[in-house]
C-alpha atoms as a PDB file:
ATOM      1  CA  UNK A   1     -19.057  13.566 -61.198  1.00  0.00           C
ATOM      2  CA  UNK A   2     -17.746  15.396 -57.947  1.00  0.00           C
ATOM      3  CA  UNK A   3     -20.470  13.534 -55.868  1.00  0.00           C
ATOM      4  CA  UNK A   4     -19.950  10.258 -57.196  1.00  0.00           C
ATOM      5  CA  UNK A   5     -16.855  10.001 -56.759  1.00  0.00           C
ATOM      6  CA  UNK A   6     -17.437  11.528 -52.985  1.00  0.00           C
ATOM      7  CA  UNK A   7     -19.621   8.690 -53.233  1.00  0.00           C
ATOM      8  CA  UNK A   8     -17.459   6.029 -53.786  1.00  0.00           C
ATOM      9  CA  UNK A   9     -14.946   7.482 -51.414  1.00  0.00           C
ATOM     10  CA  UNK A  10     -17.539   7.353 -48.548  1.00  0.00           C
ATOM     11  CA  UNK A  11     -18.365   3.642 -49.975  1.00  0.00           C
ATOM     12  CA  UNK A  12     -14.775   2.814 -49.267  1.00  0.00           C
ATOM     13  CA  UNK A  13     -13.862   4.257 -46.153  1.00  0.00           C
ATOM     14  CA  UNK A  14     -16.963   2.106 -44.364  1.00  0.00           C
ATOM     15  CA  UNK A  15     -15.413  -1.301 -46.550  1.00  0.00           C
ATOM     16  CA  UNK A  16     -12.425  -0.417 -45.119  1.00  0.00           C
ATOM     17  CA  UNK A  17     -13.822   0.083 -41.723  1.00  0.00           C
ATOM     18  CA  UNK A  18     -16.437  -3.305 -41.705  1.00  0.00           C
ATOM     19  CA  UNK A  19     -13.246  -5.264 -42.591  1.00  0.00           C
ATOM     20  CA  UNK A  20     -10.504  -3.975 -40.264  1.00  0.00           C
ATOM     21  CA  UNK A  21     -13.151  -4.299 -37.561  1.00  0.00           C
ATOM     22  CA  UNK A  22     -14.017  -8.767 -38.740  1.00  0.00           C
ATOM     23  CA  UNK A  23     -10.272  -8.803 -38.511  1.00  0.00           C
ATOM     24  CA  UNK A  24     -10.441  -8.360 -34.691  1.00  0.00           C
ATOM     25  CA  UNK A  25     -11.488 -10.833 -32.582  1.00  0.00           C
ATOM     26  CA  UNK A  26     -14.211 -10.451 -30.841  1.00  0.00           C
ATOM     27  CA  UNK A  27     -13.030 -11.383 -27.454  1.00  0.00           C
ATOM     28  CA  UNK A  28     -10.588  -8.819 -28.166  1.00  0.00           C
ATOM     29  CA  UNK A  29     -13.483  -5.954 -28.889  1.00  0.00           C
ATOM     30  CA  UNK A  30     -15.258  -7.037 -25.944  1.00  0.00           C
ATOM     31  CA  UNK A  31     -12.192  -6.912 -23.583  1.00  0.00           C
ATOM     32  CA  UNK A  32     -11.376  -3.445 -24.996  1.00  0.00           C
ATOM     33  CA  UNK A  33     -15.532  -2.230 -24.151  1.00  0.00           C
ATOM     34  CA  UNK A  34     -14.801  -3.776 -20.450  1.00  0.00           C
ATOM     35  CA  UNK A  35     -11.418  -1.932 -19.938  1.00  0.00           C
ATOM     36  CA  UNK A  36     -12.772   1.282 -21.343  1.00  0.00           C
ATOM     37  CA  UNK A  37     -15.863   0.676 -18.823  1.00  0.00           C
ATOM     38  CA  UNK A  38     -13.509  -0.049 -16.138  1.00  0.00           C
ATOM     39  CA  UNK A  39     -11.396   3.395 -16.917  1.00  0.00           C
ATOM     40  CA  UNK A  40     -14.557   5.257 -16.923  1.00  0.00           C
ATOM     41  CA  UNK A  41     -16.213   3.945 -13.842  1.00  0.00           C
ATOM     42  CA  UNK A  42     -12.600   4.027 -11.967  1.00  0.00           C
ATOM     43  CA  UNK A  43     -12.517   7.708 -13.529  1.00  0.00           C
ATOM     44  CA  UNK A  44     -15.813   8.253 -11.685  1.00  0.00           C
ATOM     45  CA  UNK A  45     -15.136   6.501  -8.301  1.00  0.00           C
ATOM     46  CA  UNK A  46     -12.019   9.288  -8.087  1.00  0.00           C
ATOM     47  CA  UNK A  47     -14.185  12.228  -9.008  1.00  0.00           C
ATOM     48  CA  UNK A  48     -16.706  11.161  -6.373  1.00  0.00           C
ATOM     49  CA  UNK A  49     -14.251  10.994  -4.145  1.00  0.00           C
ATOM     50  CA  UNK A  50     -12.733  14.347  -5.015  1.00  0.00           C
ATOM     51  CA  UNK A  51      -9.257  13.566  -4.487  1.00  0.00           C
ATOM     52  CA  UNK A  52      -6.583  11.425  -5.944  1.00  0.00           C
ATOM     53  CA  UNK A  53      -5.683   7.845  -4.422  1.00  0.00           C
ATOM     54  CA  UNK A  54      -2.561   8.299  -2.752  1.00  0.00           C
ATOM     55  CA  UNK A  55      -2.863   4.322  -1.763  1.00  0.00           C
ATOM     56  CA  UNK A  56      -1.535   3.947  -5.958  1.00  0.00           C
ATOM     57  CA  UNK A  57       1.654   5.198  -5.046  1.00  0.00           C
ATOM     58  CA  UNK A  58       2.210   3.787  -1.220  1.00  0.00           C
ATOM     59  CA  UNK A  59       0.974   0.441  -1.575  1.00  0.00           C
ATOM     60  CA  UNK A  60       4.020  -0.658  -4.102  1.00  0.00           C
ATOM     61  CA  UNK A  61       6.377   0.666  -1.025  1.00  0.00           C
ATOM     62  CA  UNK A  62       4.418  -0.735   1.631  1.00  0.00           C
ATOM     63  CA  UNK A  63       4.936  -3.949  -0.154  1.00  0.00           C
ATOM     64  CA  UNK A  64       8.726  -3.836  -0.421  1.00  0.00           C
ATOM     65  CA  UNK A  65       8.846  -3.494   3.095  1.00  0.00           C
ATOM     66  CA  UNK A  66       6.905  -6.296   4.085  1.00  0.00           C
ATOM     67  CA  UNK A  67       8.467  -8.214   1.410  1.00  0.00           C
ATOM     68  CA  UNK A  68      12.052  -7.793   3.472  1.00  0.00           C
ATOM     69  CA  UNK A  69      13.153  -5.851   0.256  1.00  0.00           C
ATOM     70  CA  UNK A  70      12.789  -2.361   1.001  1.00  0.00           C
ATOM     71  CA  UNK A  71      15.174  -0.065  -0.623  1.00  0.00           C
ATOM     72  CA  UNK A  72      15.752   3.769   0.848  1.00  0.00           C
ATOM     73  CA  UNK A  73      13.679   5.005  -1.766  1.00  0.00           C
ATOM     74  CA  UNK A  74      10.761   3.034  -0.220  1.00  0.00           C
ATOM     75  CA  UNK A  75      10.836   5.083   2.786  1.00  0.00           C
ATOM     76  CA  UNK A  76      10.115   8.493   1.019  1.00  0.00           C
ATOM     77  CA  UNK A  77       6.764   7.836   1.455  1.00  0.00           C
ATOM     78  CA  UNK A  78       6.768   9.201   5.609  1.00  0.00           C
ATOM     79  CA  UNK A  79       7.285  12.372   6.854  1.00  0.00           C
ATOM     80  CA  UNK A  80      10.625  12.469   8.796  1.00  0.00           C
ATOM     81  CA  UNK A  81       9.056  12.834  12.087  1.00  0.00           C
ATOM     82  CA  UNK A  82       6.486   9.630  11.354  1.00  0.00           C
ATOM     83  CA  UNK A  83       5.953   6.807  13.698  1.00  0.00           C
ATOM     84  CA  UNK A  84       5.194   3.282  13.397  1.00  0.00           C
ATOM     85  CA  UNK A  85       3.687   0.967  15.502  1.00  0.00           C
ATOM     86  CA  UNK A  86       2.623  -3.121  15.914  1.00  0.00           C
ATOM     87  CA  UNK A  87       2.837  -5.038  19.090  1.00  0.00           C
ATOM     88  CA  UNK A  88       6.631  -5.251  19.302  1.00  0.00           C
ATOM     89  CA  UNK A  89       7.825  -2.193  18.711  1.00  0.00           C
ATOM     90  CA  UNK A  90       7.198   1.586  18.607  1.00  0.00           C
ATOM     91  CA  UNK A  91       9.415   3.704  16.016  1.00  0.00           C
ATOM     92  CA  UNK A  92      10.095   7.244  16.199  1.00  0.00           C
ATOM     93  CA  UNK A  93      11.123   8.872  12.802  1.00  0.00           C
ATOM     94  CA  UNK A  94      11.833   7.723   9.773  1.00  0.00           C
ATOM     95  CA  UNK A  95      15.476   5.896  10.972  1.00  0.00           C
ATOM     96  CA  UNK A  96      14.175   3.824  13.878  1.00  0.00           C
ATOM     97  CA  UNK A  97      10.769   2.388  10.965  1.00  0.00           C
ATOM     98  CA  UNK A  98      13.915   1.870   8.821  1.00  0.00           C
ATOM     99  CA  UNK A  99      15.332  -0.050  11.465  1.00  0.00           C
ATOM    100  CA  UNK A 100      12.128  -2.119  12.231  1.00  0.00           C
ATOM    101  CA  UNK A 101      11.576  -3.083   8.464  1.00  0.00           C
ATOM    102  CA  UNK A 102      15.047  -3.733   7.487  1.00  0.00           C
ATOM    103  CA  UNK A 103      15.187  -6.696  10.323  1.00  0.00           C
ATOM    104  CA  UNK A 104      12.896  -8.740   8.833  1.00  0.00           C
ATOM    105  CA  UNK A 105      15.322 -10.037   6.689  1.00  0.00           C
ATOM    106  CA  UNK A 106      17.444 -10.792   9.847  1.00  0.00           C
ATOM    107  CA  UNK A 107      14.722 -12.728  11.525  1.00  0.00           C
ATOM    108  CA  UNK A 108      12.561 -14.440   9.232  1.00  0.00           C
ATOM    109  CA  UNK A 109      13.612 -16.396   5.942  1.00  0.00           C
ATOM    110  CA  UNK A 110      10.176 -14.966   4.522  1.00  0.00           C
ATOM    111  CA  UNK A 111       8.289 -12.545   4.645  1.00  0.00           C
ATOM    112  CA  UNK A 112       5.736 -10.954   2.371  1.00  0.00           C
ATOM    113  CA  UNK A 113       1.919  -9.241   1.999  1.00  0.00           C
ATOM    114  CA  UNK A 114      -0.216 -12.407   0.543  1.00  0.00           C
ATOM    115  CA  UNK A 115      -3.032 -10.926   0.440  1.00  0.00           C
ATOM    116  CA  UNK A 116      -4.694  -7.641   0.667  1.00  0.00           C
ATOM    117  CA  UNK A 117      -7.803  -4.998   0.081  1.00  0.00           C
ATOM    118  CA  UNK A 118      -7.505  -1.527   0.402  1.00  0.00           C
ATOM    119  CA  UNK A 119      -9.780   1.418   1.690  1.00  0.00           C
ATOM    120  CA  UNK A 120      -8.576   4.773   1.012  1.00  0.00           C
ATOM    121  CA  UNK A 121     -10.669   7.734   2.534  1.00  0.00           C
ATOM    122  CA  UNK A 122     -10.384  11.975   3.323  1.00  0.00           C
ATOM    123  CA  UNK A 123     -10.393  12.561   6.826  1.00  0.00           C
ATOM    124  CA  UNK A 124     -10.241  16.489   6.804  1.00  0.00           C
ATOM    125  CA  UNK A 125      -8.598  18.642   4.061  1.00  0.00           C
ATOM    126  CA  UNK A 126      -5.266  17.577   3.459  1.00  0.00           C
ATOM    127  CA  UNK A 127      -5.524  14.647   5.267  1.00  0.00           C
ATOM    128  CA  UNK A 128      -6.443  11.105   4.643  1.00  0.00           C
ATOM    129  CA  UNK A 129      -6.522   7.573   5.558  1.00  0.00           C
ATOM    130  CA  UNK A 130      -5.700   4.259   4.027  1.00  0.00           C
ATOM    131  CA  UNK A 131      -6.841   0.527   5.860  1.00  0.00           C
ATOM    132  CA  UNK A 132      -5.161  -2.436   4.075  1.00  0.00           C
ATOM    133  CA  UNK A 133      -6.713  -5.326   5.296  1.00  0.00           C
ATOM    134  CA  UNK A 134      -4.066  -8.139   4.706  1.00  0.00           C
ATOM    135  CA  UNK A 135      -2.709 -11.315   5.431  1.00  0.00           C
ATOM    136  CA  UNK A 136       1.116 -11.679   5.793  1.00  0.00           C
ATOM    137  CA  UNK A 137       2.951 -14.933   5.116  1.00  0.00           C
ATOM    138  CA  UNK A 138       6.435 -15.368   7.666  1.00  0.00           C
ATOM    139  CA  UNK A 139       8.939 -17.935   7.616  1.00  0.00           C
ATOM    140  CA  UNK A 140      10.682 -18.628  10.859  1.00  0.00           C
ATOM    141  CA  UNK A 141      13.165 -21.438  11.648  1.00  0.00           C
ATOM    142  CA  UNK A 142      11.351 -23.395   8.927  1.00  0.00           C
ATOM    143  CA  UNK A 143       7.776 -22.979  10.046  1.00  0.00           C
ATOM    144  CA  UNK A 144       5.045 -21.074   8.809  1.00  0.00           C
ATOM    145  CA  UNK A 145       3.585 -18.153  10.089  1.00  0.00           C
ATOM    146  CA  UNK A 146       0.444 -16.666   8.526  1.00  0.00           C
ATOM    147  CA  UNK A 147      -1.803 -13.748   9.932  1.00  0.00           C
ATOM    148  CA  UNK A 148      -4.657 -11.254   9.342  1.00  0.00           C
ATOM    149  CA  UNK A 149      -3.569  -7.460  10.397  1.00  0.00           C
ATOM    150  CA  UNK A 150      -4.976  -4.334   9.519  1.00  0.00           C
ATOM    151  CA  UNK A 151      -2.644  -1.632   8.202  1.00  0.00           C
ATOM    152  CA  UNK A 152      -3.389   1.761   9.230  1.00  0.00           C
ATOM    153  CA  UNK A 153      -2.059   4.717   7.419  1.00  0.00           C
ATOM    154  CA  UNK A 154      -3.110   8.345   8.515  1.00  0.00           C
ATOM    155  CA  UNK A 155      -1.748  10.647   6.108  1.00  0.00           C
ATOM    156  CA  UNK A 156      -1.236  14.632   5.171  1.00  0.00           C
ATOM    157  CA  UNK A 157      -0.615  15.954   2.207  1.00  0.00           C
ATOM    158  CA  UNK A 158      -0.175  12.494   0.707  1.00  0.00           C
ATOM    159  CA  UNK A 159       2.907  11.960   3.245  1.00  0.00           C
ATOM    160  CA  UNK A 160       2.246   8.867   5.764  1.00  0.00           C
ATOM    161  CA  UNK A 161       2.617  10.505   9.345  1.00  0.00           C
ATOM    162  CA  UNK A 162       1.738   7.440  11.714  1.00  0.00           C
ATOM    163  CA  UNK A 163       1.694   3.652  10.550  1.00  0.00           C
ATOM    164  CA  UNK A 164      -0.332   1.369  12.980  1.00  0.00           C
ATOM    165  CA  UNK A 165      -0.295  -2.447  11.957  1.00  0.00           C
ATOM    166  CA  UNK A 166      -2.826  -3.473  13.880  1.00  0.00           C
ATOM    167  CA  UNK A 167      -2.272  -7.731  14.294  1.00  0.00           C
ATOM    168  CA  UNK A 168      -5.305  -9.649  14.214  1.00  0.00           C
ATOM    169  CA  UNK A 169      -7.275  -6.275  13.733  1.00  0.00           C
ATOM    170  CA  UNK A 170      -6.700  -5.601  17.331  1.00  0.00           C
ATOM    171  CA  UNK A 171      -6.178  -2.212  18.835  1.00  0.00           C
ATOM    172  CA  UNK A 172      -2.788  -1.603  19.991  1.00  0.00           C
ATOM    173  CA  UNK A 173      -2.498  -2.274  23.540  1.00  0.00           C
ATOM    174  CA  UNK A 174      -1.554   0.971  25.585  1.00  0.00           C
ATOM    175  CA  UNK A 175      -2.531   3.045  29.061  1.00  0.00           C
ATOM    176  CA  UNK A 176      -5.869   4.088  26.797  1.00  0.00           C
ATOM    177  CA  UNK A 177      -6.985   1.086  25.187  1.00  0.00           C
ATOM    178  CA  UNK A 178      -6.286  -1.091  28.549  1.00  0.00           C
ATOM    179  CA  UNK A 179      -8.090  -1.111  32.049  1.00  0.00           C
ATOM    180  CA  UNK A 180      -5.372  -0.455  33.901  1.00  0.00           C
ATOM    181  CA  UNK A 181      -3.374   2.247  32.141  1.00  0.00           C
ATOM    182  CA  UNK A 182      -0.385   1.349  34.463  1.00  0.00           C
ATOM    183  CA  UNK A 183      -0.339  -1.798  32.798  1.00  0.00           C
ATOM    184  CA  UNK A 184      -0.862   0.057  29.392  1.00  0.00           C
ATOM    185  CA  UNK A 185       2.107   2.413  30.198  1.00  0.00           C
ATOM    186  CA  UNK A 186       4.049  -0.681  31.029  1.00  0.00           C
ATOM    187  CA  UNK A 187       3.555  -2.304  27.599  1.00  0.00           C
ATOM    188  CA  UNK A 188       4.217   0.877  25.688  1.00  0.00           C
ATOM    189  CA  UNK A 189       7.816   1.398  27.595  1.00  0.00           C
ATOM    190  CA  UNK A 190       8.289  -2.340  26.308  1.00  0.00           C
ATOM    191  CA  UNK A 191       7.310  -1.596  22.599  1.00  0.00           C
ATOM    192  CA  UNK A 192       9.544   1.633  22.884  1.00  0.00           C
ATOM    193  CA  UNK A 193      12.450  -0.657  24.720  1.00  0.00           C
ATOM    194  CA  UNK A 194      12.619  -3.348  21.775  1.00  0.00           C
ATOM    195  CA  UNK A 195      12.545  -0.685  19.091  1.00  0.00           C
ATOM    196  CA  UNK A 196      15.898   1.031  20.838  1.00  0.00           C
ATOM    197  CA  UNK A 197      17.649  -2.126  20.840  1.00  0.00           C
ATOM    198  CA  UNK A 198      16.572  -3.393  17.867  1.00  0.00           C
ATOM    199  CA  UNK A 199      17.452   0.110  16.082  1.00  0.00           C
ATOM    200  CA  UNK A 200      21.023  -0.201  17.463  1.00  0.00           C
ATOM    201  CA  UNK A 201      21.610  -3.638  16.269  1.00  0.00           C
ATOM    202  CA  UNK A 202      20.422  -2.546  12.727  1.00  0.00           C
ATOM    203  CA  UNK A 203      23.261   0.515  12.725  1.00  0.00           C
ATOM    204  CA  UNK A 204      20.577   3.022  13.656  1.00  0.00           C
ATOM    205  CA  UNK A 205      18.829   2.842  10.502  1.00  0.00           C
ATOM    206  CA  UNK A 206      21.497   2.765   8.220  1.00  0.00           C
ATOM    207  CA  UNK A 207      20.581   1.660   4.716  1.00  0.00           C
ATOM    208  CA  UNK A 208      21.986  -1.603   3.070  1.00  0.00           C
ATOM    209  CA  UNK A 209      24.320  -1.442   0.633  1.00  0.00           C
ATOM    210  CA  UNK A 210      23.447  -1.559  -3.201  1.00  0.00           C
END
């Protein structure tokens, strides 16, 4: 008596089972397999690397200030002695990149990361690097302004210590990546120049109000 009724409890459970599973649609099983393959092979692209992806939490940031919408929060993600550097300007600490991102807004009616991929790697313990290969969208005076740049982020201990954007993939020019470093020392007095001025105009990297 014991086993039948075992029996017809078994017997029920897989009913039960067979028709809660024809109730789902099968698109909806199938997406559910993909994302649970996508977990497990994103799951295993980490553990190869052997080291979380610090890109997950900069890249949101990195956004907002591109996007001319960059809060103070946004800027957590340097070190306070971090630079920044693109073929205008040259920051020094985390007031004077404040500075360089929150004038965006002041010179272009848009601005914004379009596109972008993203290659995060370990450069020695502690350390790491992330290349975001992107295409920002500007908006000056009513004309559009698109271009290809290469983000480079060297980081330590998940903190972003120098930020190159690199316009047109180009090195930065300077006395070591020109022919005549006179020249190159020339240029990188300009780039520091700009940033100064620009920095002052912006209230020295004073955050806007809420």
């Amino acid at each position: 008596s014991s086993f039948l009724s075992e029996s017809r409890i078994n017997t029920l459970r897989v009913s039960t089972t067979l028709f809660l599973l024809s109730a789902v649609p099968k698109h909806s099983r199938v997406m559910d397999q993909a994302s649970e393959n996508s977990c497990k092979q994103r799951w295993e692209n980490d553990a190869s690397k052997g080291s979380q992806l610090y890109s997950d939490q900069i890249m949101p940031h990195i956004l907002n200030l591109y996007g001319a919408c960059a809060k103070a929060q946004d800027f957590e993600i340097y070190v306070p002695h971090a630079t920044f550097e693109d073929p205008l300007m040259c920051a020094h600490g985390v007031k004077q990149i404040k500075s360089a991102f929150y004038s965006l807004s002041k010179v272009f009616s848009e601005s914004s990361i379009v596109e972008y991929t993203i290659d995060e790697k370990v450069t020695s313990p502690g350390k790491n690097q992330i290349l975001i290969d992107n295409k920002q969208h500007y908006k000056f005076l009513g004309r559009d302004i698109d271009m290809i740049s290469l983000i480079v982020l060297s980081l330590e201990d998940g903190k972003v210590v120098r930020h190159e954007d690199r316009w047109n993939k180009k090195p930065l020019l300077n006395r070591e990546t020109v022919r005549v470093p006179v020249v190159g020392r020339l240029i990188e007095v300009a780039r520091r120049g700009s940033m100064l001025a620009t920095h002052a105009l912006m209230g020295f990297g004073k955050d806007p109000s809420p």
